[in-house]
N, C-alpha and C. Protein backbone atom coordinates (compact mmCIF):
# COMPACT_ATOMS: atom_id res chain seq x y z
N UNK A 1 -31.82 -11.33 10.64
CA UNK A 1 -31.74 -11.61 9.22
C UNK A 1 -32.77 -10.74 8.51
N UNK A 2 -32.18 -9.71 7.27
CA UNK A 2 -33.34 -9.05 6.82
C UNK A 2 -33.87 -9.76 5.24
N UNK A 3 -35.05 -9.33 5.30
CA UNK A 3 -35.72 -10.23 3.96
C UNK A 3 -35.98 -9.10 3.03
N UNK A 4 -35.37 -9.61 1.82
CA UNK A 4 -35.73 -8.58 0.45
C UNK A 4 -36.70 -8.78 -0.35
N UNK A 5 -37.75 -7.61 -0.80
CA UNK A 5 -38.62 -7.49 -1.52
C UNK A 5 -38.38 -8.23 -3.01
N UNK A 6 -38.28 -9.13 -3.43
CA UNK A 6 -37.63 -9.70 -4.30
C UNK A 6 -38.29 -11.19 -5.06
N UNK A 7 -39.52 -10.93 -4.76
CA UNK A 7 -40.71 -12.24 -5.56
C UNK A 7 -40.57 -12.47 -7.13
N UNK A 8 -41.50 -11.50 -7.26
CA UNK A 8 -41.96 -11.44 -8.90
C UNK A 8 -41.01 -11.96 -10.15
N UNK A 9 -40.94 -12.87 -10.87
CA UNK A 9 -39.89 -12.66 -11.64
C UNK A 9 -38.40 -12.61 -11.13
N UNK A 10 -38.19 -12.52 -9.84
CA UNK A 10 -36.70 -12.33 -9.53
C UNK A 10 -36.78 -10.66 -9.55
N UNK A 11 -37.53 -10.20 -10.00
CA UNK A 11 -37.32 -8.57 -9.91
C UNK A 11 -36.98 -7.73 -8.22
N UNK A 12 -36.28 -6.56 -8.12
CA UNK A 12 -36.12 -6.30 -7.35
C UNK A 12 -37.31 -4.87 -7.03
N UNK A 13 -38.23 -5.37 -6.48
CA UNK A 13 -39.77 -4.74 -6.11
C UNK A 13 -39.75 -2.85 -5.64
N UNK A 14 -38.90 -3.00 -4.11
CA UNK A 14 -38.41 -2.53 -3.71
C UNK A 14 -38.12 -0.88 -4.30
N UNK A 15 -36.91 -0.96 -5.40
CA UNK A 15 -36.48 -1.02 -5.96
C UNK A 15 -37.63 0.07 -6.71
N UNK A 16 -38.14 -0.79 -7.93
CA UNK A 16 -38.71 -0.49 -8.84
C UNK A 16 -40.21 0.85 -8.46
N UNK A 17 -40.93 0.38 -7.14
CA UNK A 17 -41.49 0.92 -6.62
C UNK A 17 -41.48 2.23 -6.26
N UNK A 18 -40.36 2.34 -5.66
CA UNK A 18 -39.44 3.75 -5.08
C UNK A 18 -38.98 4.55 -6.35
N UNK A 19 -38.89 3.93 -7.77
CA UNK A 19 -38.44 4.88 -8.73
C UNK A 19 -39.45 4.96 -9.25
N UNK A 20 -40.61 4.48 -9.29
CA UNK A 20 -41.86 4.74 -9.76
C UNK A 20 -42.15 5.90 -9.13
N UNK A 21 -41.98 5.82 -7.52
CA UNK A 21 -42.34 6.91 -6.97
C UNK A 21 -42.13 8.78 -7.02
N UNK A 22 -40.99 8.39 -7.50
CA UNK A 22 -40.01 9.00 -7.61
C UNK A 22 -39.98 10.09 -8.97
N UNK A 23 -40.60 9.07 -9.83
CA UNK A 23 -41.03 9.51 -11.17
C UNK A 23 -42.24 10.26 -11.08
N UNK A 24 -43.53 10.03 -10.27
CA UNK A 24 -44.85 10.82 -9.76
C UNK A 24 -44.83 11.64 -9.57
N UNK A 25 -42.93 11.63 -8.10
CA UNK A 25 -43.15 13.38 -7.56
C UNK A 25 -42.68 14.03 -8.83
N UNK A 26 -42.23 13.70 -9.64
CA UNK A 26 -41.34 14.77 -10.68
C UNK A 26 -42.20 15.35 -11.15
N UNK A 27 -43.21 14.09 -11.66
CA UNK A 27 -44.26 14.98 -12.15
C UNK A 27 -45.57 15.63 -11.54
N UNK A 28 -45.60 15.49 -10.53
CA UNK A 28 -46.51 16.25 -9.62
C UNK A 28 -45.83 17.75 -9.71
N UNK A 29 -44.29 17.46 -9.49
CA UNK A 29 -43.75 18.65 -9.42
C UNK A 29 -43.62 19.92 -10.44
N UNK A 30 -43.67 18.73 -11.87
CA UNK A 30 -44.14 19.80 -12.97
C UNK A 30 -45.60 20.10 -13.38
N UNK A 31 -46.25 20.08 -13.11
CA UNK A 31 -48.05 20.25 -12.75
C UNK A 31 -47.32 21.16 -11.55
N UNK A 32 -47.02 21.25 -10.45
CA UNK A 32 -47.32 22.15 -9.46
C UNK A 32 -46.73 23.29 -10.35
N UNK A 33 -45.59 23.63 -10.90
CA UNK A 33 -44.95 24.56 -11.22
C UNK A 33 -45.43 25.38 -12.71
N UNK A 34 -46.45 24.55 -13.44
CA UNK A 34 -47.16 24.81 -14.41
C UNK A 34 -47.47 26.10 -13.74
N UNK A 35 -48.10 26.01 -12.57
CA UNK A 35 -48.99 27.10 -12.16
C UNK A 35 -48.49 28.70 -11.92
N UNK A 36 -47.08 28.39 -11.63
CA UNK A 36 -46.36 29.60 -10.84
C UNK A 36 -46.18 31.03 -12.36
N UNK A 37 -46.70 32.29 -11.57
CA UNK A 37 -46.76 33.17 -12.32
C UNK A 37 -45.27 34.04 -12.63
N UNK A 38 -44.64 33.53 -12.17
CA UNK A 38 -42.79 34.09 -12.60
C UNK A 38 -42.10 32.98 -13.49
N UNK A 39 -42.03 33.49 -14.33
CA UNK A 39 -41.09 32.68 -14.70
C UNK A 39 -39.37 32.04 -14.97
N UNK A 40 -38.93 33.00 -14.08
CA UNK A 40 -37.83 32.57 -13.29
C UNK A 40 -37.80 31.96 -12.59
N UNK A 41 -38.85 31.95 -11.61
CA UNK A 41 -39.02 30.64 -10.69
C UNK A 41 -39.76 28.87 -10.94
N UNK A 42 -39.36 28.88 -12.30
CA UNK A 42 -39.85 28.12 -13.16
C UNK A 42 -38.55 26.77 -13.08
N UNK A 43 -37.78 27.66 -13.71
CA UNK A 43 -36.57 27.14 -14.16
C UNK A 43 -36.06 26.19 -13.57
N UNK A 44 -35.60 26.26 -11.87
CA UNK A 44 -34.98 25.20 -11.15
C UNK A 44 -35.45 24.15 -10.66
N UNK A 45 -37.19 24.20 -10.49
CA UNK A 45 -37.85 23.17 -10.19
C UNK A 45 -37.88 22.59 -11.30
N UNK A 46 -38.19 22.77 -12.35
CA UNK A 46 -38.09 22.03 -13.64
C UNK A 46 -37.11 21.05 -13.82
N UNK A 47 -36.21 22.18 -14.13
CA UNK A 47 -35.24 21.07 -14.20
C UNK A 47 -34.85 20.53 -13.29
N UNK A 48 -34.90 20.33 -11.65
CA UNK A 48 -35.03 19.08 -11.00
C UNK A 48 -36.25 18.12 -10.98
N UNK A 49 -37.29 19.06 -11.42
CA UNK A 49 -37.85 17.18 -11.78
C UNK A 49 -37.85 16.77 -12.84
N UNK A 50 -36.87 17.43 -14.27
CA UNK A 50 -36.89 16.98 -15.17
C UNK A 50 -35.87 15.25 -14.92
N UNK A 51 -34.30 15.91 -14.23
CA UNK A 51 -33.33 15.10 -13.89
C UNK A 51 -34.26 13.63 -13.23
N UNK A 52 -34.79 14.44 -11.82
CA UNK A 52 -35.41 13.39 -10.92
C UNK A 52 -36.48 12.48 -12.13
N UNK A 53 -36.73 12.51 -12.99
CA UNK A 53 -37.74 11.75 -13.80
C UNK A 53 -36.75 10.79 -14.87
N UNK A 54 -36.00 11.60 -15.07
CA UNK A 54 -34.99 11.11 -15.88
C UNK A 54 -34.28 9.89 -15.48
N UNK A 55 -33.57 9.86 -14.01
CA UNK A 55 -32.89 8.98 -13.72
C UNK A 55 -33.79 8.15 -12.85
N UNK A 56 -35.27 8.35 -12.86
CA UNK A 56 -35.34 7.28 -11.80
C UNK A 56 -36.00 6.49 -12.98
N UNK A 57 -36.08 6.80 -14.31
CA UNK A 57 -36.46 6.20 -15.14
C UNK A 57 -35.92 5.40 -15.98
N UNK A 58 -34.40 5.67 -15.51
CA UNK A 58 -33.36 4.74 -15.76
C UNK A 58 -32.81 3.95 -15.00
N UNK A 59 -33.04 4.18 -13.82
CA UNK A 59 -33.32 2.98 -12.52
C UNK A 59 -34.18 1.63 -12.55
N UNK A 60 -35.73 2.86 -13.59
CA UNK A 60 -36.67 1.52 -13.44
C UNK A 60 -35.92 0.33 -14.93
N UNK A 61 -35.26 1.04 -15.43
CA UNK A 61 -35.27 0.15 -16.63
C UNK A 61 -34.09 -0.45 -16.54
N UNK A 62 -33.21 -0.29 -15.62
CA UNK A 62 -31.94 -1.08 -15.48
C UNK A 62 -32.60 -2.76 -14.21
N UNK A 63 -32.86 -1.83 -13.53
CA UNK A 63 -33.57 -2.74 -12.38
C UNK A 63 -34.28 -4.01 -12.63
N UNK A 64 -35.29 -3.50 -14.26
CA UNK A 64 -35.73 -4.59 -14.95
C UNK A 64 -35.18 -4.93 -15.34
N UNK A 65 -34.15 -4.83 -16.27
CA UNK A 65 -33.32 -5.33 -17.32
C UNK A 65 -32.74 -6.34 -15.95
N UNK A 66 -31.82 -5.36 -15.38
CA UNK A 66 -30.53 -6.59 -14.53
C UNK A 66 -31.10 -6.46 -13.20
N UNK A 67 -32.10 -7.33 -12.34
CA UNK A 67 -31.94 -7.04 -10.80
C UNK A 67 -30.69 -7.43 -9.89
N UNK A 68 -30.85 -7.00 -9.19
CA UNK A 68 -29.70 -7.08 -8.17
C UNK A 68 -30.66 -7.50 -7.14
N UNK A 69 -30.37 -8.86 -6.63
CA UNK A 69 -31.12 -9.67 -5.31
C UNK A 69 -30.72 -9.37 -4.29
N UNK A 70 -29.28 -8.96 -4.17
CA UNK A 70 -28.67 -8.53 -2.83
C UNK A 70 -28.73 -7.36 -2.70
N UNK A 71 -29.84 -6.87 -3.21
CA UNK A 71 -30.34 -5.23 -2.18
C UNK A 71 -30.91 -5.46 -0.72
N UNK A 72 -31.25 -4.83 -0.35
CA UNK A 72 -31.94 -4.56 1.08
C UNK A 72 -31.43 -3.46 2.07
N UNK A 73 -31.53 -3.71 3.42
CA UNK A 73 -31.10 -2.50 4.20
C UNK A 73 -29.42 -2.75 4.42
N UNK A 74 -29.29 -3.70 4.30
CA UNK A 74 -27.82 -4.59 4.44
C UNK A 74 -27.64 -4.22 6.29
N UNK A 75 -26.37 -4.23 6.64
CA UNK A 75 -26.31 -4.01 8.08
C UNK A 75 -26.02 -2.56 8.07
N UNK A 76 -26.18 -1.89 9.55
CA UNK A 76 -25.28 -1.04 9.78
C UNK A 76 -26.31 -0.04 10.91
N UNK A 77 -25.89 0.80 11.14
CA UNK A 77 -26.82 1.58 12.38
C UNK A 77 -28.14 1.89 12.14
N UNK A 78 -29.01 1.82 12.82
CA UNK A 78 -30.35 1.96 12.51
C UNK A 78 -30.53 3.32 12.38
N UNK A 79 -29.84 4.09 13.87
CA UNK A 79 -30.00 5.18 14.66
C UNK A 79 -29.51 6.33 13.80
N UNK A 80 -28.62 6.02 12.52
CA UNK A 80 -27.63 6.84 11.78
C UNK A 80 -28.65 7.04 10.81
N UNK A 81 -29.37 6.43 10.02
CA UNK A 81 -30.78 6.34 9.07
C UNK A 81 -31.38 7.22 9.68
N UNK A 82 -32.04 6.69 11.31
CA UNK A 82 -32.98 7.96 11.16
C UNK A 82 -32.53 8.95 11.80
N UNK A 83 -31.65 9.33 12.10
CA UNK A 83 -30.88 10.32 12.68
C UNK A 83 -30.92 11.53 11.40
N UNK A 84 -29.92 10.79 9.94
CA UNK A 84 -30.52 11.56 8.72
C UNK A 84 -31.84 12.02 8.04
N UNK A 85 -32.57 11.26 8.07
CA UNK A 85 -34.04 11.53 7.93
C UNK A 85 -34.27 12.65 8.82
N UNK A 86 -34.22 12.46 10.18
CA UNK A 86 -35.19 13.32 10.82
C UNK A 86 -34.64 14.60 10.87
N UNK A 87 -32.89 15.02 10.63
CA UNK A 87 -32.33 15.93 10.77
C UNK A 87 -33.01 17.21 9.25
N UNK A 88 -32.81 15.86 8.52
CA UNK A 88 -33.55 16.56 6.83
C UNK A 88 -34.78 17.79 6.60
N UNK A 89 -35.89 16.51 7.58
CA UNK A 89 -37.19 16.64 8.07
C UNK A 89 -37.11 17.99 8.87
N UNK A 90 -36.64 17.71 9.68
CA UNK A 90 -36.33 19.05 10.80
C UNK A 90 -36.06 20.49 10.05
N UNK A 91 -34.93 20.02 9.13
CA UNK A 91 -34.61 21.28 8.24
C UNK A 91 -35.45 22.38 8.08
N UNK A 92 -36.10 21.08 6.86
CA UNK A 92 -37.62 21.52 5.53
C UNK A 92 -38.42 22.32 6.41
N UNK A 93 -39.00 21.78 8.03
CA UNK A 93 -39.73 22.24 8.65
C UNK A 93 -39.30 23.99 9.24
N UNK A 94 -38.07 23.72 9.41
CA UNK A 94 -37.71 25.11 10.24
C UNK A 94 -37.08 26.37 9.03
N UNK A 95 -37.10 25.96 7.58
CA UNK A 95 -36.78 26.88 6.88
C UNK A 95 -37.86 28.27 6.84
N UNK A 96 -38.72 27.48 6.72
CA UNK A 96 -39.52 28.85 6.67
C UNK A 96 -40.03 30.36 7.97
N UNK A 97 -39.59 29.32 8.76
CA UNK A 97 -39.38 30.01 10.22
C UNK A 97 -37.90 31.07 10.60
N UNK A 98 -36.92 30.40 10.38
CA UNK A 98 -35.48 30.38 10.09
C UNK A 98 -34.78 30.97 9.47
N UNK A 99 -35.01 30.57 8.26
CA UNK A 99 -34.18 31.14 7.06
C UNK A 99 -33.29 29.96 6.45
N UNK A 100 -32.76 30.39 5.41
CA UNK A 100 -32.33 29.36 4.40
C UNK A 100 -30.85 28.86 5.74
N UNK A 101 -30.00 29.75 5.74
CA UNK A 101 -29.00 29.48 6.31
C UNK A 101 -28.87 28.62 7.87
N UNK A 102 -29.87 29.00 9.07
CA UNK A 102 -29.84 27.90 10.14
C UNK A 102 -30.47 26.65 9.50
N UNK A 103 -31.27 26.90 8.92
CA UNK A 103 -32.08 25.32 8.59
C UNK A 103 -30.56 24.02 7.97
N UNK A 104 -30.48 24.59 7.01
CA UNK A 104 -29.05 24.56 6.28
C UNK A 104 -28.31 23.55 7.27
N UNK A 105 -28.08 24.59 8.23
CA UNK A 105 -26.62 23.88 9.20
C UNK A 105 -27.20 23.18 10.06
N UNK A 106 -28.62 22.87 10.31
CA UNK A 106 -29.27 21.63 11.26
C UNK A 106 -29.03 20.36 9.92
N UNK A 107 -29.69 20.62 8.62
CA UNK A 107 -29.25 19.52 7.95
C UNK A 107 -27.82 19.32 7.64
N UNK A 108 -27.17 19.58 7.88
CA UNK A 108 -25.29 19.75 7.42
C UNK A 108 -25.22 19.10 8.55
N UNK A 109 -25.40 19.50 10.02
CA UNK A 109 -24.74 18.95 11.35
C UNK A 109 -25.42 17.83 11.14
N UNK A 110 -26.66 17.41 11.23
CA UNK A 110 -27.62 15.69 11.14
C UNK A 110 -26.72 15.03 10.38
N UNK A 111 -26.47 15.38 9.00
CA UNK A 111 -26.26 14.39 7.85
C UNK A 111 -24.68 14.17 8.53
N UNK A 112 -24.35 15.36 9.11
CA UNK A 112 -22.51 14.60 9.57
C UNK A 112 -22.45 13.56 10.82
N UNK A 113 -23.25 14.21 11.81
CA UNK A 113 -23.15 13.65 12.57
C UNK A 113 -23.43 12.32 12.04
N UNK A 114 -24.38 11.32 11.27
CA UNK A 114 -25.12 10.00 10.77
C UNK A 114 -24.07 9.58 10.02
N UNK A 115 -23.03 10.69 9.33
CA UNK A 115 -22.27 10.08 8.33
C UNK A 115 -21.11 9.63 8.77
N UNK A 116 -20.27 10.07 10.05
CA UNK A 116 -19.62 10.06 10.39
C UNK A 116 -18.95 8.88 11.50
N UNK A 117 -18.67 7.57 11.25
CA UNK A 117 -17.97 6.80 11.82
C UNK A 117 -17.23 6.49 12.78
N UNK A 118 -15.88 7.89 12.94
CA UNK A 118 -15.01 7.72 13.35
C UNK A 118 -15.16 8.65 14.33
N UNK A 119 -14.39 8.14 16.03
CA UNK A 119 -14.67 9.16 16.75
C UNK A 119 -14.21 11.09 16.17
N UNK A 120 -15.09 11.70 17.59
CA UNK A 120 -14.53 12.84 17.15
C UNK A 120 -13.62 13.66 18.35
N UNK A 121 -12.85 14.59 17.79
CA UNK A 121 -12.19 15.45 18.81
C UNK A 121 -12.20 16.78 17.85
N UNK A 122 -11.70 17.63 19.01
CA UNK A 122 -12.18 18.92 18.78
C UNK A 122 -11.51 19.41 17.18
N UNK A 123 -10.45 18.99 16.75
CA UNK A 123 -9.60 19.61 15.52
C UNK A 123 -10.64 19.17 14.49
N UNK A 124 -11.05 17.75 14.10
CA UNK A 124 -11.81 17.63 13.14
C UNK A 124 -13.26 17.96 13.35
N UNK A 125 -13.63 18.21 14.80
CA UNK A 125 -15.44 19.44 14.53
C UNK A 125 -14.58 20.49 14.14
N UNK A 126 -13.74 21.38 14.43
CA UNK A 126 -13.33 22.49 13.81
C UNK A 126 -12.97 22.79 12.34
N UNK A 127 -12.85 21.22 11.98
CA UNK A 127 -12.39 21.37 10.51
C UNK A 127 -13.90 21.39 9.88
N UNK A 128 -14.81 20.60 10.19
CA UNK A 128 -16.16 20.17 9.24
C UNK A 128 -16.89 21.63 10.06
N UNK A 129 -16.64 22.35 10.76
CA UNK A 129 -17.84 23.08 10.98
C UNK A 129 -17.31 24.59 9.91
N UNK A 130 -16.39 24.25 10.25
CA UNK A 130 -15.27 25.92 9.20
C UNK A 130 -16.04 25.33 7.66
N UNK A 131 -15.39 24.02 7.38
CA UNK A 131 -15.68 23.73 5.94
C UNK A 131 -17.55 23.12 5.94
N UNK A 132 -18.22 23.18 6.79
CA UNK A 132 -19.95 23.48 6.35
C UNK A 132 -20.07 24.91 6.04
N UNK A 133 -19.51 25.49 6.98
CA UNK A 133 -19.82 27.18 6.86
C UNK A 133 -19.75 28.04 5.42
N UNK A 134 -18.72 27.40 5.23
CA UNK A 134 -17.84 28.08 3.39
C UNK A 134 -19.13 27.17 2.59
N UNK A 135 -19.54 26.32 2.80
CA UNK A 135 -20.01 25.30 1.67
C UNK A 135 -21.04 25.64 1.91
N UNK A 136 -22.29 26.40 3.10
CA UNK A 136 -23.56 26.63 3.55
C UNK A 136 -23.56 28.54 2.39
N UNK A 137 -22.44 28.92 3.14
CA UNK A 137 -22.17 30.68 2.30
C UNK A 137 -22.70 30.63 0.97
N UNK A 138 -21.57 29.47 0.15
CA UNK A 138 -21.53 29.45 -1.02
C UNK A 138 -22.82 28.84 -1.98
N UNK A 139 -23.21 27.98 -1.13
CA UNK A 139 -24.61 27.62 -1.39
C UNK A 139 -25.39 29.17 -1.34
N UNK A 140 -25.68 29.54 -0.31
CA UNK A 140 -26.49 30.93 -0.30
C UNK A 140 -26.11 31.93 -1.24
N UNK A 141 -24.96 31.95 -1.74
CA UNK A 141 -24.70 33.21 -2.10
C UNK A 141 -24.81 32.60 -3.66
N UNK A 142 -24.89 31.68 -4.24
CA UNK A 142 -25.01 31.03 -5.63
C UNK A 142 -26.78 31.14 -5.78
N UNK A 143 -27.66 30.73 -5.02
CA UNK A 143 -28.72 30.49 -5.42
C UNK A 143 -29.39 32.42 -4.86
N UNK A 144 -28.86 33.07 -4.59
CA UNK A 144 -29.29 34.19 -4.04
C UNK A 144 -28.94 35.34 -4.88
N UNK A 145 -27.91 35.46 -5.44
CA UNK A 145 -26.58 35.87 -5.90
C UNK A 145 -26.61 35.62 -7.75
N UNK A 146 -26.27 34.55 -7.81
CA UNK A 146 -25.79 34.20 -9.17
C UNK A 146 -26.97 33.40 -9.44
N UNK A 147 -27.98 32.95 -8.59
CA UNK A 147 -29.10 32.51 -10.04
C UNK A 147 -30.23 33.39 -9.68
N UNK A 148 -29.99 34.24 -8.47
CA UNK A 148 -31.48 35.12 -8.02
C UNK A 148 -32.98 34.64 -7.79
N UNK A 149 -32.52 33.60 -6.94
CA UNK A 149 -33.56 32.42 -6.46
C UNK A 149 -34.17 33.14 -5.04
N UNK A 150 -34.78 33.26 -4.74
CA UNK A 150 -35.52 34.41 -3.44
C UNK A 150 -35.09 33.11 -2.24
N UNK A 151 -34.29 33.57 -1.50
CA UNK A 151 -34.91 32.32 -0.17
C UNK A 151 -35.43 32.88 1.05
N UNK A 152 -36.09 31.90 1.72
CA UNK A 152 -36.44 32.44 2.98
C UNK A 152 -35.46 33.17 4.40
């Protein structure tokens, strides 16, 4: 049986905490980027922690307004959680070693493998590895290409 962060007021803690958090990195993230001497490389961190500040700031204020008590981890694989996490983790770590593109397809293969339910056979790895590939390209070739974002 899992127990939800859920005291105060009926508020959902949890919850509120994590978008607080959430709201910090944004702005840690705009203080870090204050600093950067290009200003093209300005642009995309910005505006992701503009978004990331934005909505977790509408998280915190919905959350207050209406909690939802039946949050928590609810059921389901433990091993699939951190299976995603660590595949993520793994990524971030090996990009700079790597390059944008293997790191890429360690997080693409983690997040499928965790996401993925239903057994597998060979036609549908052939289908998700063809369609990561086009979707890993197109990623590279948009942020490389069409916004001229430097990657590793």
């Amino acid at each position: 049986m899992t127990e939800n962060i859920t005291k105060p007021g009926g508020k959902d803690i949890g919850t509120l905490l994590i978008a607080a958090i959430f709201v910090g990195l944004g702005l840690l993230t705009l203080y870090d980027v204050s600093g950067y001497s290009d200003s093209d490389s300005v642009v995309f961190p910005s505006f992701v922690a503009y978004a990331l500040i934005f909505f977790s700031v509408l998280v915190i204020i919905y959350s207050w307004l209406k909690p939802n008590l039946e949050n928590g981890f609810g059921s389901g694989d433990w091993w699939r959680r951190l299976f995603l996490v660590a595949s993520m983790i793994a990524a971030c770590l090996m990009m700079p070693y790597t390059g944008f593109l293997p790191a890429t397809a360690v997080a693409f293969a983690g997040s499928l493998i965790a996401a993925r339910h239903e057994g597998w056979d060979f036609r549908s790895a052939a289908v998700f590895a063809g369609s990561g590939a086009v979707i890993m390209g197109a990623f590279y070739a948009l942020f490389r290409f069409a916004l001229n974002v430097p990657l590793p």
